[in-house]
C-alpha atoms as a PDB file:
ATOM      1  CA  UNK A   1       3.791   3.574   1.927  1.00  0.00           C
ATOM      2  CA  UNK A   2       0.896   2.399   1.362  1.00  0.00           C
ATOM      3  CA  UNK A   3       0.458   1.149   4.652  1.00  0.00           C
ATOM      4  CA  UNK A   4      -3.265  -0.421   5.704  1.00  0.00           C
ATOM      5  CA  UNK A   5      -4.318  -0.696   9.382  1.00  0.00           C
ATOM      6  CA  UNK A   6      -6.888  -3.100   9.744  1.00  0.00           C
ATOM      7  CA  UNK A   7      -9.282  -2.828  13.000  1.00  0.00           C
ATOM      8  CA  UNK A   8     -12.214  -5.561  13.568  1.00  0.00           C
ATOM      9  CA  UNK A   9     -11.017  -7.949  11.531  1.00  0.00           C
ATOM     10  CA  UNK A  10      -8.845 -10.958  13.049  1.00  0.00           C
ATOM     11  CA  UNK A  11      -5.177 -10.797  12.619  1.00  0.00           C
ATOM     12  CA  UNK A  12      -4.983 -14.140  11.383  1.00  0.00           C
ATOM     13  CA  UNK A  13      -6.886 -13.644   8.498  1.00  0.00           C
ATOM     14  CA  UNK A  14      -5.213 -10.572   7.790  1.00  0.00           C
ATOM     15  CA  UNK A  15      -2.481 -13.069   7.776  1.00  0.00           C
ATOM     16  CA  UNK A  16      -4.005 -15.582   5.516  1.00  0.00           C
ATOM     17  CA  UNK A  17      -4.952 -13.082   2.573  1.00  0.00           C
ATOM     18  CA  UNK A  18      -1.568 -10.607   2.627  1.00  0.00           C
ATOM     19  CA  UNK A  19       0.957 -12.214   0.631  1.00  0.00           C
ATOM     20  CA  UNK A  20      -1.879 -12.263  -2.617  1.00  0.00           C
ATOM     21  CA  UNK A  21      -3.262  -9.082  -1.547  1.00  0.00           C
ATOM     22  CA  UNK A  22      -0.260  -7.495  -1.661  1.00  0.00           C
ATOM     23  CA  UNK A  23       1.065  -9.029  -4.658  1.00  0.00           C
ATOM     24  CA  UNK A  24      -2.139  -7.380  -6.120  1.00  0.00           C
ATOM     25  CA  UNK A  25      -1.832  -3.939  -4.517  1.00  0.00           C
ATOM     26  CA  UNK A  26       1.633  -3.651  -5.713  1.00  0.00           C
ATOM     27  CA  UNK A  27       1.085  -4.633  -9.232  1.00  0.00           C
ATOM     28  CA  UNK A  28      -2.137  -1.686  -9.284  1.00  0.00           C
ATOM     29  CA  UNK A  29       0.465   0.676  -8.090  1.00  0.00           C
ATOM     30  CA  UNK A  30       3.155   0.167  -9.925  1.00  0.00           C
ATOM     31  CA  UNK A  31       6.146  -0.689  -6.985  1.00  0.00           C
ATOM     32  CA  UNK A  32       7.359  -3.361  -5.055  1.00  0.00           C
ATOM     33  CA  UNK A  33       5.309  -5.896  -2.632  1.00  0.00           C
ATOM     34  CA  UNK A  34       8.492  -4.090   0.170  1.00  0.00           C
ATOM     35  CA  UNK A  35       6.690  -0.997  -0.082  1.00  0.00           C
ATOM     36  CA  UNK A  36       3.433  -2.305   1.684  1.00  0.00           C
ATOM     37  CA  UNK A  37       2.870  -2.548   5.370  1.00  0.00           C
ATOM     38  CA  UNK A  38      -0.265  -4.188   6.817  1.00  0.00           C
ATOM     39  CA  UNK A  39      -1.146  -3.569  10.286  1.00  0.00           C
ATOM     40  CA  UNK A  40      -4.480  -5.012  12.660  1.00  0.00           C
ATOM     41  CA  UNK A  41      -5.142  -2.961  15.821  1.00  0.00           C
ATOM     42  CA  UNK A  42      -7.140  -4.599  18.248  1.00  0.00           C
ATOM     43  CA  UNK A  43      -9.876  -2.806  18.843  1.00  0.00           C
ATOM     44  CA  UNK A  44     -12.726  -2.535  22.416  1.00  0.00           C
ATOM     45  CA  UNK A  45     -15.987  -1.862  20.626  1.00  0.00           C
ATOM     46  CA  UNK A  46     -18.583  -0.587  22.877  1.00  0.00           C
ATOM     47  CA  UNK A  47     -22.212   0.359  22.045  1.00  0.00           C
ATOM     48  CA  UNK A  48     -25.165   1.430  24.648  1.00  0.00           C
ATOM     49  CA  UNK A  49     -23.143   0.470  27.591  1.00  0.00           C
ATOM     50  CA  UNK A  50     -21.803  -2.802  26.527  1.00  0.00           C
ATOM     51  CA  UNK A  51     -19.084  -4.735  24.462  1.00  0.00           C
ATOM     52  CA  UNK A  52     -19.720  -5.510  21.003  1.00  0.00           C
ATOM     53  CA  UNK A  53     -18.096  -6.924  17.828  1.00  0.00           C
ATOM     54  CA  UNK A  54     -16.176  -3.911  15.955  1.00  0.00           C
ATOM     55  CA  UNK A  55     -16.960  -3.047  12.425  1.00  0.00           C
ATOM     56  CA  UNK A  56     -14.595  -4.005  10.092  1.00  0.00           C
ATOM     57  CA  UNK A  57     -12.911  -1.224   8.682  1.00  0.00           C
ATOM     58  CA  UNK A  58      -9.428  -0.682   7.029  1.00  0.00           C
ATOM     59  CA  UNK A  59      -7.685   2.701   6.939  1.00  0.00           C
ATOM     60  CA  UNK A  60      -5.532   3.228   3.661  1.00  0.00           C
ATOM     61  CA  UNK A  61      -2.169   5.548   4.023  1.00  0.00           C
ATOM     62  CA  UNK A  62      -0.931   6.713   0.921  1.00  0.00           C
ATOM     63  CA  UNK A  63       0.200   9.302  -1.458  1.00  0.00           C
ATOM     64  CA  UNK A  64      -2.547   9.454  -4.249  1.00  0.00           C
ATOM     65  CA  UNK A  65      -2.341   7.555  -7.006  1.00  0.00           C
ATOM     66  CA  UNK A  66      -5.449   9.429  -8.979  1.00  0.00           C
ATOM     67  CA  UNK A  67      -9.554   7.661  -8.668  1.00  0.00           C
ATOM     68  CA  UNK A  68      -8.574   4.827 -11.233  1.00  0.00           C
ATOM     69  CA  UNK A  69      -5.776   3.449  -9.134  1.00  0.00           C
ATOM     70  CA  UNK A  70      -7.717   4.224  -5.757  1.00  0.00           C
ATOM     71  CA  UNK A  71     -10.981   2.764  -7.084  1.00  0.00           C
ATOM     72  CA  UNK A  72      -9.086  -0.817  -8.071  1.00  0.00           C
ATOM     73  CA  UNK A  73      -6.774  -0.535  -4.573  1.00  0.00           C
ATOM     74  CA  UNK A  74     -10.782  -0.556  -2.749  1.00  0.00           C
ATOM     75  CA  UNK A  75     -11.743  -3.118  -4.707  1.00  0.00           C
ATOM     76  CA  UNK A  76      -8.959  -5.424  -3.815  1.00  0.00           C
ATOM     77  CA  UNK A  77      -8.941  -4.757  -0.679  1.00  0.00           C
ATOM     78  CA  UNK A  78     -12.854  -5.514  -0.480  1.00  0.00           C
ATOM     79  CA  UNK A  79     -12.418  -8.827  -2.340  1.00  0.00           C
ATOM     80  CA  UNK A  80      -9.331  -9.663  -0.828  1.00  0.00           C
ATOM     81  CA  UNK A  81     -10.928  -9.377   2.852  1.00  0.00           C
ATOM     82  CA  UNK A  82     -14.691 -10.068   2.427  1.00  0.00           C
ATOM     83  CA  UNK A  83     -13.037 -13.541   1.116  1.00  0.00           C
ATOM     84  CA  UNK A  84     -12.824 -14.393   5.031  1.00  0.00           C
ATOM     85  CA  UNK A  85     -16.459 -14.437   5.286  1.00  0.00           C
ATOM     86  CA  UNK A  86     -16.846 -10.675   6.288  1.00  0.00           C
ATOM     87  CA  UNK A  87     -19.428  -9.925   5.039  1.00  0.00           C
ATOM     88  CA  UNK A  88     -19.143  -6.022   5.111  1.00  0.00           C
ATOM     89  CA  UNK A  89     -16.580  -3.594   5.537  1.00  0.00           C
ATOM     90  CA  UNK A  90     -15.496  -0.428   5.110  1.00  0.00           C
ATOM     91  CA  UNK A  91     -12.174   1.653   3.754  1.00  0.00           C
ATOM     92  CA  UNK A  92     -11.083   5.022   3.711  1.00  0.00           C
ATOM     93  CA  UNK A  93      -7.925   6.102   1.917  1.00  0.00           C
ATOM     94  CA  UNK A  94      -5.798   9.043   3.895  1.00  0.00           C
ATOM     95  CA  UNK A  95      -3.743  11.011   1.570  1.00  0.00           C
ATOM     96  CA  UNK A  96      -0.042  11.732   2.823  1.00  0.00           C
ATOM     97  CA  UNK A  97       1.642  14.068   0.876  1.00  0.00           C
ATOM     98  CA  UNK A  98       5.190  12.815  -0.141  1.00  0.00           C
ATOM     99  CA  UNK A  99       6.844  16.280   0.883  1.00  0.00           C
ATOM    100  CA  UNK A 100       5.911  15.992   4.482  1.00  0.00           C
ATOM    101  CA  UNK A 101       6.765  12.150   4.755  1.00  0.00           C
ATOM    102  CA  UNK A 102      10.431  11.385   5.837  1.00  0.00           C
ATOM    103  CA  UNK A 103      12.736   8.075   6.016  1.00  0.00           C
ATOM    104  CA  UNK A 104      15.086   8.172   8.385  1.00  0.00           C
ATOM    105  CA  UNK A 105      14.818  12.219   9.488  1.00  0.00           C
ATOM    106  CA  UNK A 106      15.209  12.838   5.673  1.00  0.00           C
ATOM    107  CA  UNK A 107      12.441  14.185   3.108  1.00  0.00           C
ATOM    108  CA  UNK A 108      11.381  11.348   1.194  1.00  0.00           C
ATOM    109  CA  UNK A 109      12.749  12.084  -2.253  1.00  0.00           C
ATOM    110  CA  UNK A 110      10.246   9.337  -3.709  1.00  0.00           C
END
């Protein structure tokens, strides 16, 4: 945890950015670039009846970190990824609370 899932945006630039944008991320929160995990999802985007491009948008998994940390994860994140020439995206951070997350069938002790 933190884990990102990244849909409309090409898995090769995902690829291209994660080793700095994790190095980042990690250093905002505090713990290691091991406790990241960065995920794309292809994604069929349909509007009106017919295919289109997906938006690019990048759901954050976490357990909260307070609006200081959270604000400089999105801003990362943003830089990080509109670096590939997106030029607009958008990020929502999901809160997972650390007594209801387990590792290996056993309460995460954090």
């Amino acid at each position: 945890m933190p884990q990102l899932i990244f849909r409309g945006i090409p898995a090769e630039g995902v690829r291209s950015i994660s080793k700095p944008l994790v190095e980042e991320m990690a250093a905002i929160c505090g713990c290691g670039t091991d406790n990241f995990t960065l995920e794309c999802l292809h994604v069929t985007a349909l509007f009106d009846g017919e295919y289109t491009e997906p938006y690019p948008f990048i759901d954050v998994w976490w357990f909260e970190r307070g609006d200081e940390v959270r604000d400089r994860m999105a801003a990362a994140i943003d830089r990080h990824v509109r670096s590939l020439g997106i030029p607009e995206l958008e990020l929502s951070f999901r809160v997972g609370r650390e007594d209801n997350f387990y590792v290996n069938g056993r309460r995460y002790e954090g």
